[in-house]
C-alpha atoms as a PDB file:
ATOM      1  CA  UNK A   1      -7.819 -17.698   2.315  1.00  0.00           C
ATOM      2  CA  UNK A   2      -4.355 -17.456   2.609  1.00  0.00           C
ATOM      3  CA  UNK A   3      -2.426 -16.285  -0.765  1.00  0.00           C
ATOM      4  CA  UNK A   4       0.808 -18.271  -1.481  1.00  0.00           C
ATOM      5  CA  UNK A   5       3.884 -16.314  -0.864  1.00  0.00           C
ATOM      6  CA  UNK A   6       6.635 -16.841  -3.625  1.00  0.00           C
ATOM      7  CA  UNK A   7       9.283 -19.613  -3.194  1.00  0.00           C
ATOM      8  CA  UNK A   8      11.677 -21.629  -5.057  1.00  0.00           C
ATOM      9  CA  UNK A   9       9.113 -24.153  -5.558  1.00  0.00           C
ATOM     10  CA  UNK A  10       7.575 -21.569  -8.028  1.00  0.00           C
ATOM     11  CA  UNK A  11      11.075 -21.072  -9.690  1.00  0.00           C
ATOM     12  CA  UNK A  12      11.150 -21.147 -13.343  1.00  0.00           C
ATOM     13  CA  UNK A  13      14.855 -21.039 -13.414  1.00  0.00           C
ATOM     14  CA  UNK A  14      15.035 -17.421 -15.804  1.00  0.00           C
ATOM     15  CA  UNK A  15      16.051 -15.023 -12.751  1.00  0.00           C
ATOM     16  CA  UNK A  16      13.983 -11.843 -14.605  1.00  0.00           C
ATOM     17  CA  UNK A  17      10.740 -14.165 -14.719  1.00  0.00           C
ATOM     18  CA  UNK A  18      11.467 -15.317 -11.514  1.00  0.00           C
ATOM     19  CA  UNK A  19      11.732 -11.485 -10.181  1.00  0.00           C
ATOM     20  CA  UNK A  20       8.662 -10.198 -12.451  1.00  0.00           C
ATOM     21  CA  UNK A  21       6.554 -13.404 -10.846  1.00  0.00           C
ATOM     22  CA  UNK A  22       7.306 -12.862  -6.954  1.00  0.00           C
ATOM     23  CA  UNK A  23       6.398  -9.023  -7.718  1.00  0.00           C
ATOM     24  CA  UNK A  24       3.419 -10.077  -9.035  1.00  0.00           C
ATOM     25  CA  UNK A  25       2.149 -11.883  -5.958  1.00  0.00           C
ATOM     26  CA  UNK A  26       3.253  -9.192  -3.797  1.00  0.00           C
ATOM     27  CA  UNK A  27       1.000  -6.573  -5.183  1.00  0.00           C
ATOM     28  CA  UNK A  28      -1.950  -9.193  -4.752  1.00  0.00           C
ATOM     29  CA  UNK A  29      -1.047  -9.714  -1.674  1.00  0.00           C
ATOM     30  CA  UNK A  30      -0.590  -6.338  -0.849  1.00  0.00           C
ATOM     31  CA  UNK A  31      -4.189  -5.372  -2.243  1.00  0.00           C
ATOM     32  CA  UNK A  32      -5.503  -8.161   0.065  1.00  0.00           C
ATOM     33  CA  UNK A  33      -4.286  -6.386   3.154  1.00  0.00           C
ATOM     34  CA  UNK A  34      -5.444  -3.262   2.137  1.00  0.00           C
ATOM     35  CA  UNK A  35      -9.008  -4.733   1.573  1.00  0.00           C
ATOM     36  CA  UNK A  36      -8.742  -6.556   5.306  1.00  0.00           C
ATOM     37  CA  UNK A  37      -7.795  -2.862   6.573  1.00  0.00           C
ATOM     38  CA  UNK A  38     -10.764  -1.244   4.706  1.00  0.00           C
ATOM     39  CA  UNK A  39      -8.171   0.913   3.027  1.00  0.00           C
ATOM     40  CA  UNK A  40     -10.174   0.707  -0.335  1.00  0.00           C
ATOM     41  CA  UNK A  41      -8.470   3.803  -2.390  1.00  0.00           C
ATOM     42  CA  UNK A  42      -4.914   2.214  -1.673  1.00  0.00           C
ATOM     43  CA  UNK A  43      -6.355  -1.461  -2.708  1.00  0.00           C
ATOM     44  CA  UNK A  44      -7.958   0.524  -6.340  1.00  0.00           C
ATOM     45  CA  UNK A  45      -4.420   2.001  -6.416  1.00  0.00           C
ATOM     46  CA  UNK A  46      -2.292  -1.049  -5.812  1.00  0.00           C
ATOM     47  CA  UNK A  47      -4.818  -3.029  -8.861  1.00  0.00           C
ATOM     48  CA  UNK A  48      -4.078  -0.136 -11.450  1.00  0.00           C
ATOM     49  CA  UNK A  49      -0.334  -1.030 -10.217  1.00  0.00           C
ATOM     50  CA  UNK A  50      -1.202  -4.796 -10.656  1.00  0.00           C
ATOM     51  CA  UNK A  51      -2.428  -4.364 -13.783  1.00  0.00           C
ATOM     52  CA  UNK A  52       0.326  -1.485 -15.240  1.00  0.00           C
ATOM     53  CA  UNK A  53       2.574  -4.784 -14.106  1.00  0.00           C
ATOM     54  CA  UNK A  54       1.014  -7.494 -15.462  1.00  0.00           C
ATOM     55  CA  UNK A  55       0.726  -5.907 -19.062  1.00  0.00           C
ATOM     56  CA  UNK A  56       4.562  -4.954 -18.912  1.00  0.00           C
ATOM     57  CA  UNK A  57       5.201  -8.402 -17.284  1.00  0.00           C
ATOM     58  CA  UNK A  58       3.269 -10.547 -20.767  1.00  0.00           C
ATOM     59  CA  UNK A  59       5.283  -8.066 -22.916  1.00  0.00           C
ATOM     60  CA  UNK A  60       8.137  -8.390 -21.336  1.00  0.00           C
ATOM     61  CA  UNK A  61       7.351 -12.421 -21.723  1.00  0.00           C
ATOM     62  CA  UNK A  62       6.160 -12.398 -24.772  1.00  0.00           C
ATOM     63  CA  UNK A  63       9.146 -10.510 -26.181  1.00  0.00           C
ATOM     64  CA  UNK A  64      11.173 -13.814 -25.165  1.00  0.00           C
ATOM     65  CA  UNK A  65       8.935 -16.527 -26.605  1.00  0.00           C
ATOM     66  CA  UNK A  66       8.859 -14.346 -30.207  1.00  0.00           C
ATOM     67  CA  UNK A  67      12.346 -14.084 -29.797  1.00  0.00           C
ATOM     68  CA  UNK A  68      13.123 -18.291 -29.306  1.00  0.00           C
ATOM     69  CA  UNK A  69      10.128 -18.518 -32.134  1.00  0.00           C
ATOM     70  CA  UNK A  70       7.673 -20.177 -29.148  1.00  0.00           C
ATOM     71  CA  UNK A  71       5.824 -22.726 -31.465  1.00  0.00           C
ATOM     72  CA  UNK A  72       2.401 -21.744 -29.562  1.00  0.00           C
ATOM     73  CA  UNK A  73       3.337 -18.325 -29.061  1.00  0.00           C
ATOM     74  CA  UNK A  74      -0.341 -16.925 -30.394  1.00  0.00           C
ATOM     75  CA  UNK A  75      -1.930 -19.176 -28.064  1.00  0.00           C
ATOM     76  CA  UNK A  76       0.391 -17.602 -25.341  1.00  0.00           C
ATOM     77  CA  UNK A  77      -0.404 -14.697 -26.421  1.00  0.00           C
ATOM     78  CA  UNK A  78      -4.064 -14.994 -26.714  1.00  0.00           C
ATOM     79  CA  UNK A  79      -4.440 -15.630 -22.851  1.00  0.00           C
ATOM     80  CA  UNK A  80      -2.604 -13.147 -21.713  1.00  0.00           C
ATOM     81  CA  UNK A  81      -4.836 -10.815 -23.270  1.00  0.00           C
ATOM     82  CA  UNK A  82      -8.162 -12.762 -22.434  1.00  0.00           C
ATOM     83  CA  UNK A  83      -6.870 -11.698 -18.317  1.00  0.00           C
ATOM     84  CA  UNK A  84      -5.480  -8.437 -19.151  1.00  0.00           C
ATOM     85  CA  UNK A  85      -9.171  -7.947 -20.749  1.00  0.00           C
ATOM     86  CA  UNK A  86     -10.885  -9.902 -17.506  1.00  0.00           C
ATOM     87  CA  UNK A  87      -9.103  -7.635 -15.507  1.00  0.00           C
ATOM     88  CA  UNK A  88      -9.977  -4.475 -17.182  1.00  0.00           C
ATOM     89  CA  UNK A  89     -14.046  -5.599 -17.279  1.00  0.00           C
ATOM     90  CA  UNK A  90     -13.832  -6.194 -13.399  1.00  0.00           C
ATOM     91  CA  UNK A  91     -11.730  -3.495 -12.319  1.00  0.00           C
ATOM     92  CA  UNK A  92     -14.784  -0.928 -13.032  1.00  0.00           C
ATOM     93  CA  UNK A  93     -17.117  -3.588 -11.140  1.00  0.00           C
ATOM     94  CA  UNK A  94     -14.628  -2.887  -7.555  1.00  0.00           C
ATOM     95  CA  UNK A  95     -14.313   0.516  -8.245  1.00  0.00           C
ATOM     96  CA  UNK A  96     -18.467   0.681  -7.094  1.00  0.00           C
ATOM     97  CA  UNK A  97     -16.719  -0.719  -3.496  1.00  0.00           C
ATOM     98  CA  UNK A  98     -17.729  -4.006  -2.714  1.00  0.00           C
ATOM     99  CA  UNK A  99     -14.880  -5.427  -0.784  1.00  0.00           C
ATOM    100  CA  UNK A 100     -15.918  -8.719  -0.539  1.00  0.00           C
ATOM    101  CA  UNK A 101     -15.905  -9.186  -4.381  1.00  0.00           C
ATOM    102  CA  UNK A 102     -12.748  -7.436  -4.364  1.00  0.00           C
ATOM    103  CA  UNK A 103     -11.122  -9.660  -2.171  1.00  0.00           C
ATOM    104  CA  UNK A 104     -12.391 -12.729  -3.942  1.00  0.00           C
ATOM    105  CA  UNK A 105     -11.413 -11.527  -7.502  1.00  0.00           C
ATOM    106  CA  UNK A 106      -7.978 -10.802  -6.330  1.00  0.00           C
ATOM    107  CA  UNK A 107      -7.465 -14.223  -4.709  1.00  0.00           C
ATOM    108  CA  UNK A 108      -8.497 -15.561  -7.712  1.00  0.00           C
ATOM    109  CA  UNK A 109      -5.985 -13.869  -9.695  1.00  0.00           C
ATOM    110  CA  UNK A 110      -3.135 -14.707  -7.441  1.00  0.00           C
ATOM    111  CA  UNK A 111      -4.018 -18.208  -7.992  1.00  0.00           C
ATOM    112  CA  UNK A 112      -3.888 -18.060 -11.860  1.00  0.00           C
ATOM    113  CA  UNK A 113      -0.735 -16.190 -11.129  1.00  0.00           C
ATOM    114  CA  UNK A 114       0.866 -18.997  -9.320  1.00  0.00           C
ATOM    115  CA  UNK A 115      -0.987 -21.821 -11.651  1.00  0.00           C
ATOM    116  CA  UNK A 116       0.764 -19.611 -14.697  1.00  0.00           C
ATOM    117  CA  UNK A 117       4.206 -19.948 -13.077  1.00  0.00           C
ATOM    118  CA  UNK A 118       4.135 -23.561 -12.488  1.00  0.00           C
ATOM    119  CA  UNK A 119       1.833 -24.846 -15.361  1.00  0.00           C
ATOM    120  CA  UNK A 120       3.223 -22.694 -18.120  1.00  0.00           C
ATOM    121  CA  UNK A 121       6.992 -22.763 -17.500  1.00  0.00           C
ATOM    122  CA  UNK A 122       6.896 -26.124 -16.504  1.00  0.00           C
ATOM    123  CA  UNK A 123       5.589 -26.666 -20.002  1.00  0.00           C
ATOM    124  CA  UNK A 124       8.167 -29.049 -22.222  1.00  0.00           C
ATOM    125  CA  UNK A 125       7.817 -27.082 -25.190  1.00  0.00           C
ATOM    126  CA  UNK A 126       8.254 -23.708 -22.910  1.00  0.00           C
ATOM    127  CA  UNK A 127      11.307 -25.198 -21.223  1.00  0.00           C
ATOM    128  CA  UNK A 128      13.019 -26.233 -24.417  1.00  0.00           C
ATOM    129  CA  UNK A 129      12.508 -22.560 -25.801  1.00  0.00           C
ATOM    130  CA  UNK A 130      13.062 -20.381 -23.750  1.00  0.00           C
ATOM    131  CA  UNK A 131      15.781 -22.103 -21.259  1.00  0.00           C
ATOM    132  CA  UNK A 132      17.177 -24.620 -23.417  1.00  0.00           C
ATOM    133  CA  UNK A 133      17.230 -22.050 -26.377  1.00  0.00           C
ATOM    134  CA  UNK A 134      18.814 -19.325 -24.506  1.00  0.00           C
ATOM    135  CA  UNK A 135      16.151 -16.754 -23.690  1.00  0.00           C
ATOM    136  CA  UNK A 136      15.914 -14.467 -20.884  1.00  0.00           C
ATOM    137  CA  UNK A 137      20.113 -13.702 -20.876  1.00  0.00           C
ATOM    138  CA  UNK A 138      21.079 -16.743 -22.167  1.00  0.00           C
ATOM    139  CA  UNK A 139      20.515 -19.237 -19.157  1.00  0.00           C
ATOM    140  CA  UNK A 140      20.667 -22.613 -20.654  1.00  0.00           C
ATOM    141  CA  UNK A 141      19.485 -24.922 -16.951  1.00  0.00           C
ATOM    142  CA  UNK A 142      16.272 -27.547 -17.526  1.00  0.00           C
END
Protein backbone atom coordinates (compact mmCIF):
# COMPACT_ATOMS: atom_id res chain seq x y z
CA UNK A 1 0.00 0.00 0.00
CA UNK A 2 1.19 3.18 -0.79
CA UNK A 3 1.19 5.83 2.28
CA UNK A 4 -0.04 9.35 1.30
CA UNK A 5 2.68 11.85 1.14
CA UNK A 6 1.69 15.32 2.71
CA UNK A 7 0.14 18.06 0.48
CA UNK A 8 -1.83 21.12 0.62
CA UNK A 9 -4.87 19.15 0.30
CA UNK A 10 -4.10 18.07 3.96
CA UNK A 11 -3.55 21.81 4.95
CA UNK A 12 -5.20 22.93 8.00
CA UNK A 13 -4.23 26.46 7.41
CA UNK A 14 -2.11 26.86 11.18
CA UNK A 15 1.55 26.65 9.56
CA UNK A 16 2.97 24.82 13.09
CA UNK A 17 0.12 22.06 12.67
CA UNK A 18 0.71 21.98 9.24
CA UNK A 19 4.67 21.37 9.93
CA UNK A 20 4.03 18.94 13.08
CA UNK A 21 1.45 16.88 10.55
CA UNK A 22 3.82 16.41 7.36
CA UNK A 23 6.57 15.29 10.06
CA UNK A 24 4.34 12.97 11.24
CA UNK A 25 3.83 11.11 7.98
CA UNK A 26 7.38 11.20 7.24
CA UNK A 27 8.47 9.13 10.14
CA UNK A 28 5.67 6.53 9.05
CA UNK A 29 6.80 6.57 6.00
CA UNK A 30 10.19 6.35 6.87
CA UNK A 31 9.52 3.21 9.22
CA UNK A 32 7.81 1.65 6.14
CA UNK A 33 11.00 1.70 4.15
CA UNK A 34 12.97 0.50 6.76
CA UNK A 35 10.57 -2.54 7.20
CA UNK A 36 10.71 -3.13 3.08
CA UNK A 37 14.69 -3.06 3.63
CA UNK A 38 14.53 -5.55 6.58
CA UNK A 39 16.29 -2.87 8.57
CA UNK A 40 14.13 -3.79 11.71
CA UNK A 41 16.32 -1.97 14.65
CA UNK A 42 16.14 1.40 12.58
CA UNK A 43 12.16 0.79 11.94
CA UNK A 44 11.87 0.06 16.31
CA UNK A 45 13.99 3.25 16.42
CA UNK A 46 12.15 5.49 14.00
CA UNK A 47 8.47 4.21 16.11
CA UNK A 48 10.01 5.29 19.59
CA UNK A 49 10.70 8.60 17.39
CA UNK A 50 7.05 8.38 16.08
CA UNK A 51 5.74 8.05 19.19
CA UNK A 52 8.26 10.72 21.31
CA UNK A 53 6.47 12.95 18.30
CA UNK A 54 3.15 12.19 18.43
CA UNK A 55 2.86 12.75 22.32
CA UNK A 56 4.69 16.23 21.93
CA UNK A 57 2.59 16.81 18.73
CA UNK A 58 -1.27 16.24 21.02
CA UNK A 59 0.42 18.45 23.67
CA UNK A 60 1.54 20.75 21.62
CA UNK A 61 -2.30 20.62 20.13
CA UNK A 62 -3.92 20.36 22.96
CA UNK A 63 -2.18 23.36 24.52
CA UNK A 64 -4.08 25.41 21.65
CA UNK A 65 -7.61 24.04 21.97
CA UNK A 66 -7.33 24.72 26.12
CA UNK A 67 -6.07 27.88 25.23
CA UNK A 68 -9.29 29.01 22.61
CA UNK A 69 -11.47 27.00 25.47
CA UNK A 70 -12.19 24.02 22.59
CA UNK A 71 -15.87 23.25 23.67
CA UNK A 72 -15.03 19.33 23.18
CA UNK A 73 -11.62 19.65 24.25
CA UNK A 74 -11.91 16.36 26.78
CA UNK A 75 -13.22 14.46 24.00
CA UNK A 76 -10.09 15.69 22.01
CA UNK A 77 -8.25 14.88 24.50
CA UNK A 78 -9.54 11.53 25.30
CA UNK A 79 -8.48 10.15 21.78
CA UNK A 80 -5.38 11.25 21.67
CA UNK A 81 -4.61 9.28 24.56
CA UNK A 82 -6.74 6.13 23.54
CA UNK A 83 -3.68 6.05 20.31
CA UNK A 84 -0.90 7.20 22.35
CA UNK A 85 -2.09 4.09 24.65
CA UNK A 86 -2.77 1.78 21.27
CA UNK A 87 0.51 2.61 20.33
CA UNK A 88 2.28 1.86 23.47
CA UNK A 89 0.27 -1.83 23.78
CA UNK A 90 1.52 -2.66 20.15
CA UNK A 91 4.84 -1.31 20.15
CA UNK A 92 5.99 -4.33 22.60
CA UNK A 93 3.95 -6.76 20.13
CA UNK A 94 6.75 -5.51 16.95
CA UNK A 95 9.46 -5.44 19.14
CA UNK A 96 9.09 -9.73 19.04
CA UNK A 97 9.90 -8.92 14.96
CA UNK A 98 7.15 -9.70 12.88
CA UNK A 99 7.48 -7.36 9.99
CA UNK A 100 4.49 -8.00 8.37
CA UNK A 101 2.40 -6.84 11.41
CA UNK A 102 4.70 -4.06 11.65
CA UNK A 103 4.14 -2.86 8.38
CA UNK A 104 0.40 -3.18 8.63
CA UNK A 105 0.11 -1.38 12.06
CA UNK A 106 2.10 1.46 10.76
CA UNK A 107 -0.01 1.91 7.61
CA UNK A 108 -2.74 1.95 9.71
CA UNK A 109 -1.54 4.70 11.74
CA UNK A 110 -0.57 6.86 8.87
CA UNK A 111 -4.05 6.62 7.79
CA UNK A 112 -5.59 7.83 11.13
CA UNK A 113 -2.88 10.38 10.82
CA UNK A 114 -4.11 11.74 7.60
CA UNK A 115 -8.03 11.00 8.56
CA UNK A 116 -7.03 13.26 11.90
CA UNK A 117 -5.76 16.11 9.69
CA UNK A 118 -8.64 16.32 7.44
CA UNK A 119 -11.58 15.12 9.69
CA UNK A 120 -10.60 16.96 12.83
CA UNK A 121 -9.46 20.37 11.55
CA UNK A 122 -11.94 20.42 9.07
CA UNK A 123 -14.27 20.24 12.03
CA UNK A 124 -16.67 23.63 12.26
CA UNK A 125 -16.37 23.89 15.82
CA UNK A 126 -12.34 23.24 15.44
CA UNK A 127 -12.13 25.84 12.69
CA UNK A 128 -14.01 28.51 14.58
CA UNK A 129 -11.58 27.96 17.65
CA UNK A 130 -8.66 27.63 16.87
CA UNK A 131 -8.37 29.71 13.38
CA UNK A 132 -11.15 31.97 13.72
CA UNK A 133 -10.23 32.55 17.49
CA UNK A 134 -6.66 33.17 16.93
CA UNK A 135 -4.74 30.09 18.00
CA UNK A 136 -1.59 28.77 16.78
CA UNK A 137 0.11 32.66 16.34
CA UNK A 138 -2.84 34.33 15.77
CA UNK A 139 -3.81 33.25 12.09
CA UNK A 140 -7.34 34.25 11.68
CA UNK A 141 -7.99 32.35 7.63
CA UNK A 142 -11.31 29.80 7.45
Amino acid sequence: MALTEWDKSLSVNIKLMDIQHENLLNITIDITQSIQQNQQEKALTQFENLLNYLQFHFAEEEKLLEKEKYNDFYHHKSQHLILISDIHRRFEIIENGNDELFLLYIEIIHELLVSHSQIEFKNKNFKEVIIVGGGAGGARRI
